[in-house]
Protein backbone atom coordinates (compact mmCIF):
# COMPACT_ATOMS: atom_id res chain seq x y z
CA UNK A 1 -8.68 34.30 43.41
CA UNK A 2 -7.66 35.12 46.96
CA UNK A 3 -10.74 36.91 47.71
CA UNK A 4 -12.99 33.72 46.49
CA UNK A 5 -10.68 31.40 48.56
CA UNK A 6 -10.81 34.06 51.97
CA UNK A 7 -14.46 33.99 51.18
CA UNK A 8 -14.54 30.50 50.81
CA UNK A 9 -12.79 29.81 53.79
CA UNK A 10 -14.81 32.29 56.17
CA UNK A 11 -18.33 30.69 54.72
CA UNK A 12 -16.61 27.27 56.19
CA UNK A 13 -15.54 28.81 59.52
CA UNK A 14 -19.07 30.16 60.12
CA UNK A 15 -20.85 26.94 58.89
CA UNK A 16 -18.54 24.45 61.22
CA UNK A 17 -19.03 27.25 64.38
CA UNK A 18 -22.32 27.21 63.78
CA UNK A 19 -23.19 23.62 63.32
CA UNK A 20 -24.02 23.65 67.27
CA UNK A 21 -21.62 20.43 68.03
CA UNK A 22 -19.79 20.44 71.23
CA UNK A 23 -16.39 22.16 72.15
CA UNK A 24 -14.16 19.62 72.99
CA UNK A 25 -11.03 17.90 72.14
CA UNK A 26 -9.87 15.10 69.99
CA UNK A 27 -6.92 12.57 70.17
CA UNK A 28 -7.09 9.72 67.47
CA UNK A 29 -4.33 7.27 67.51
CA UNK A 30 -3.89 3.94 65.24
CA UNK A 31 -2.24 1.11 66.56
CA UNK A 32 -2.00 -2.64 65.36
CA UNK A 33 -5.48 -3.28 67.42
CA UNK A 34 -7.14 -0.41 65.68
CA UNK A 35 -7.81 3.12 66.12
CA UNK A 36 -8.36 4.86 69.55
CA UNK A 37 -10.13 8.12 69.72
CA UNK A 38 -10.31 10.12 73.15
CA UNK A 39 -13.41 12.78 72.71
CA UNK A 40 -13.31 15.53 75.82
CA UNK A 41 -15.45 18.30 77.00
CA UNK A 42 -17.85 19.69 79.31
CA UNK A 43 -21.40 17.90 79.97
CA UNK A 44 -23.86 20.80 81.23
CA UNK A 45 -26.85 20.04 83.22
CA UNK A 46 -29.91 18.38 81.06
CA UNK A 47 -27.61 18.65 77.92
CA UNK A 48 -25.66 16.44 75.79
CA UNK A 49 -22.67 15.99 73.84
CA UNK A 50 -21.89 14.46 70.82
CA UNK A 51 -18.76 12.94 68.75
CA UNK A 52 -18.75 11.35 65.43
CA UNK A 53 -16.61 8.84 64.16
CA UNK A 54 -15.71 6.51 61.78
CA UNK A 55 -15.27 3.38 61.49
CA UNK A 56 -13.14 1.76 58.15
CA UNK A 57 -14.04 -1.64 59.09
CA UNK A 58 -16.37 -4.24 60.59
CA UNK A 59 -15.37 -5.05 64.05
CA UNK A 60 -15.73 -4.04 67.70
CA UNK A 61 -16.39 -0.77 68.94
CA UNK A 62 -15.99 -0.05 72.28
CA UNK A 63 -17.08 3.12 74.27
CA UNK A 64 -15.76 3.84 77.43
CA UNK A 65 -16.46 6.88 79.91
CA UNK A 66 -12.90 7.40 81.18
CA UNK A 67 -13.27 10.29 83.40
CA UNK A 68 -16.04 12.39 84.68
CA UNK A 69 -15.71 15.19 87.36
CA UNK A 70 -15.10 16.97 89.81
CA UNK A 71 -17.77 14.63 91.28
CA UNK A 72 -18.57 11.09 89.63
CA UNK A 73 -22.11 10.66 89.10
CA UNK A 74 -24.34 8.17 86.59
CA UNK A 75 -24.74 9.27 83.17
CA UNK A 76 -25.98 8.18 79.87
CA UNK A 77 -23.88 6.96 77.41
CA UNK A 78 -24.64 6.06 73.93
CA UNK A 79 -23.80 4.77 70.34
CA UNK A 80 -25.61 4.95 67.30
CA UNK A 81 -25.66 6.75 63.74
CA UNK A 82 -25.31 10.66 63.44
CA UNK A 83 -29.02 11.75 62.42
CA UNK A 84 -27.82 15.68 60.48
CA UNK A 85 -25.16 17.43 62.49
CA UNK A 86 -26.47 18.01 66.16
CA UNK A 87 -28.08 14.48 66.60
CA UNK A 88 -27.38 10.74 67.10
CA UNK A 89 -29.97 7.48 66.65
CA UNK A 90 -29.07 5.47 69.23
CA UNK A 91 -28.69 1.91 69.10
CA UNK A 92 -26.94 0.93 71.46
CA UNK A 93 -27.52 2.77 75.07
CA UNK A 94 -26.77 2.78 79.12
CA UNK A 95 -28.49 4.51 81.11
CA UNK A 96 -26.60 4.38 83.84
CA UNK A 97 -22.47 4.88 82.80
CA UNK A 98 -19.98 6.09 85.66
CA UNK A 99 -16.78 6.29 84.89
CA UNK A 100 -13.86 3.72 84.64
CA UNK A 101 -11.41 1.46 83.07
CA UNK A 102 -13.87 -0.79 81.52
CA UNK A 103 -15.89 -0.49 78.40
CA UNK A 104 -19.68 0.41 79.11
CA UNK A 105 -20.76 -0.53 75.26
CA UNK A 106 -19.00 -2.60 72.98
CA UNK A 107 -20.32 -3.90 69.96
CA UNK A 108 -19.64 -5.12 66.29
CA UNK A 109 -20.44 -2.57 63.78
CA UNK A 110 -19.89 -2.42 59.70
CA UNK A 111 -17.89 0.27 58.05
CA UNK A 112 -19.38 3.67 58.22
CA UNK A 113 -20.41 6.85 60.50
CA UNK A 114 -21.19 6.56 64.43
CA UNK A 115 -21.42 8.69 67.20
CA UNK A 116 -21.06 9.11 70.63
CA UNK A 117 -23.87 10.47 72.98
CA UNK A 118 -23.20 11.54 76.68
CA UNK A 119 -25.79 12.84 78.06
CA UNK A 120 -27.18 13.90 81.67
CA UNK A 121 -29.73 11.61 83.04
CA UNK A 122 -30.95 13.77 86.03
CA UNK A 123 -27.86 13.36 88.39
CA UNK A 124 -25.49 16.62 87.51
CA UNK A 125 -25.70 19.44 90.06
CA UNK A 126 -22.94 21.26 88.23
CA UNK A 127 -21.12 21.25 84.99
CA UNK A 128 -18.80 18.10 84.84
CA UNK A 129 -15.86 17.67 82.47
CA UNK A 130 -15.57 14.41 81.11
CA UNK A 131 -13.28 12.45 78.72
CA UNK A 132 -14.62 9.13 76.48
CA UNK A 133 -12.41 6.78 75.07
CA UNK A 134 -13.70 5.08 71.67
CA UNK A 135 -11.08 2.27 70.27
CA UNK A 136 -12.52 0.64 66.69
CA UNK A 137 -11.54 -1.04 63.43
């Protein structure tokens, strides 16, 4: 039995490592308002990143590029439905996100699975870190 569960266990570490998603960090909180996720990482140059979520509930979603460094440039952004495990449909989109306080999508979704697409437009010279703040129902 331990062998099957060690081999069980090792198959699932391999599959999740190799599932080619982004290193980064998580923070979900739930509050009254609704949930708040905070998604961080490294953006490389012509690459993307990508965060799922989900959401429990219709309501807002917003999507907001909290941080990006050490220099602030314009960036995609986007929101859509994960499409397998390295790839988001966008439907919702900007082209041209830079980092702040305020929300650069929000819109109503239904229950289900999103994600989160940051992706380099042209403008990084470097590797930037970067932190994205998704709050939803």
């Amino acid at each position: 039995m331990r062998v099957t569960r060690a081999a069980v266990l090792l198959t699932l570490a391999v599959w999740t490592a190799a599932c080619g998603l982004p290193q980064g960090t998580t923070s979900p909180t739930t509050t009254a308002t609704g949930t708040t996720e905070t998604f961080s990482g490294t953006l490389l140059q012509q690459s993307s990143n990508l965060y799922t979520f989900t959401v429990s509930q219709s309501g807002a979603v917003s999507v907001t590029l909290t941080s990006l460094g050490p220099a602030s440039v314009v960036v995609g952004l986007g929101l859509g439905t994960p499409n397998g495990t390295t790839s988001c449909t966008l439907t919702s989109a900007n082209p041209t996100a830079t980092a702040g306080t305020t929300a650069q999508i929000t819109v109503t979704e239904t229950p289900g699975s999103y994600c989160v697409d940051i992706y380099d437009v042209g403008n990084l010279t470097a590797s930037s870190t970067f932190s994205i703040t998704i709050v939803h129902p």
